[in-house]
Protein backbone atom coordinates (compact mmCIF):
# COMPACT_ATOMS: atom_id res chain seq x y z
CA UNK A 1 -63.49 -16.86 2.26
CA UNK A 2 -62.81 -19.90 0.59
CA UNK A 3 -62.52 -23.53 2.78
CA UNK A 4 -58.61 -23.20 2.59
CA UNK A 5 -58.26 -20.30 4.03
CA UNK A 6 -57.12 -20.67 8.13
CA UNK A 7 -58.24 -16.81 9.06
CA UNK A 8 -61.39 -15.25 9.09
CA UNK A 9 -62.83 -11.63 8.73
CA UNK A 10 -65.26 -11.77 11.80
CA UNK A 11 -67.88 -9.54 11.95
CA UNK A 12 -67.15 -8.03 15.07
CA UNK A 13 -63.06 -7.68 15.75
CA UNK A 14 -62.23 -8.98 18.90
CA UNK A 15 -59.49 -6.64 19.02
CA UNK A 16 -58.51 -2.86 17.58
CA UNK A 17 -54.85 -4.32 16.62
CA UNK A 18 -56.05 -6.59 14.20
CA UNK A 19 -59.79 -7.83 12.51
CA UNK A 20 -58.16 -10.59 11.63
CA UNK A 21 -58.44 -14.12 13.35
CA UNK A 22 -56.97 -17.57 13.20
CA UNK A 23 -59.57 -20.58 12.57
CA UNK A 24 -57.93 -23.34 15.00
CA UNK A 25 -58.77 -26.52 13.15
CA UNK A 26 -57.68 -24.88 9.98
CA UNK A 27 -54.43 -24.15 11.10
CA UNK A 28 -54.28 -28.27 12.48
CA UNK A 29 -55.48 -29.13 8.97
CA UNK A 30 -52.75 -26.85 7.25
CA UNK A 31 -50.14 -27.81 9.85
CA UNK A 32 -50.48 -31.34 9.12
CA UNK A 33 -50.59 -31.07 5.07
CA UNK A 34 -47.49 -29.52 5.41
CA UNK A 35 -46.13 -32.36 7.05
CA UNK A 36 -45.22 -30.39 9.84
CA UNK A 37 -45.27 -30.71 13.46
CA UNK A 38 -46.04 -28.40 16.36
CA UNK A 39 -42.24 -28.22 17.18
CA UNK A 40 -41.48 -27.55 13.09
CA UNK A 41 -44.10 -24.38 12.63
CA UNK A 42 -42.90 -23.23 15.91
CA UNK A 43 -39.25 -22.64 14.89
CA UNK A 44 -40.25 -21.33 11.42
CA UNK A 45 -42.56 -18.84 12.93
CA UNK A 46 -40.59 -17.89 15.92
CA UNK A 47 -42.66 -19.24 18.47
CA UNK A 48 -42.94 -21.78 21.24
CA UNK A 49 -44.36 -24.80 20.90
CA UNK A 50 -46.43 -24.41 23.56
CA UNK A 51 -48.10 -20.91 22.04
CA UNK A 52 -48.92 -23.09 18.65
CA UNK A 53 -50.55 -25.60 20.89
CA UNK A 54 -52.80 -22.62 22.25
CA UNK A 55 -53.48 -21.07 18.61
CA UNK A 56 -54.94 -24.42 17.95
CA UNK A 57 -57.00 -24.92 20.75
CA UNK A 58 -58.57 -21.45 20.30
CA UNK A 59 -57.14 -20.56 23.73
CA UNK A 60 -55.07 -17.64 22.68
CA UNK A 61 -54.95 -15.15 19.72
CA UNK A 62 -51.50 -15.22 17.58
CA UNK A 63 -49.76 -11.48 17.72
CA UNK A 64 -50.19 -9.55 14.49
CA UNK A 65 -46.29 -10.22 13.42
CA UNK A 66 -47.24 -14.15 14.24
CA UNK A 67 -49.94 -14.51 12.42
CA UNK A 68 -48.24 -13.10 8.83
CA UNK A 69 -45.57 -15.19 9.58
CA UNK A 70 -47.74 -18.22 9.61
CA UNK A 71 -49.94 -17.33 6.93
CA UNK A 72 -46.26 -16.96 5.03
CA UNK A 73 -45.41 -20.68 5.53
CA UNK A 74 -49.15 -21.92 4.52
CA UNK A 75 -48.82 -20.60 1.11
């Protein structure tokens, strides 16, 4: 994994649906060098505002669909 990378192969999944999870602060630090705001990813990934407010405080998990389409506008 290299320090720009904002997900993580855990060792043990937290879920069957995905081994895959988001690393909050990197998706702040990401969010930010974009220029963008909470508001901005949200409508470019199809979200809420609220729900990016969660993936960034580690209180929820993004869906599988989510999470591509977030890693899509980071690169």
């Amino acid at each position: 994994m290299t320090d720009n990378n904002i997900f993580a192969f855990p060792t043990a999944p937290r879920d069957e649906s995905s081994g895959w999870r988001l690393i909050p602060a990197k998706l702040v630090d990401a969010r930010t060098a974009a220029l963008l705001n909470q508001s901005e990813l949200a409508a470019l990934v199809g979200v809420r505002r609220q729900a990016i407010l969660s993936y960034e405080q580690g209180v929820k998990s993004p869906e599988p669909e989510t999470m591509a389409a977030i890693a899509k506008e980071q690169t």
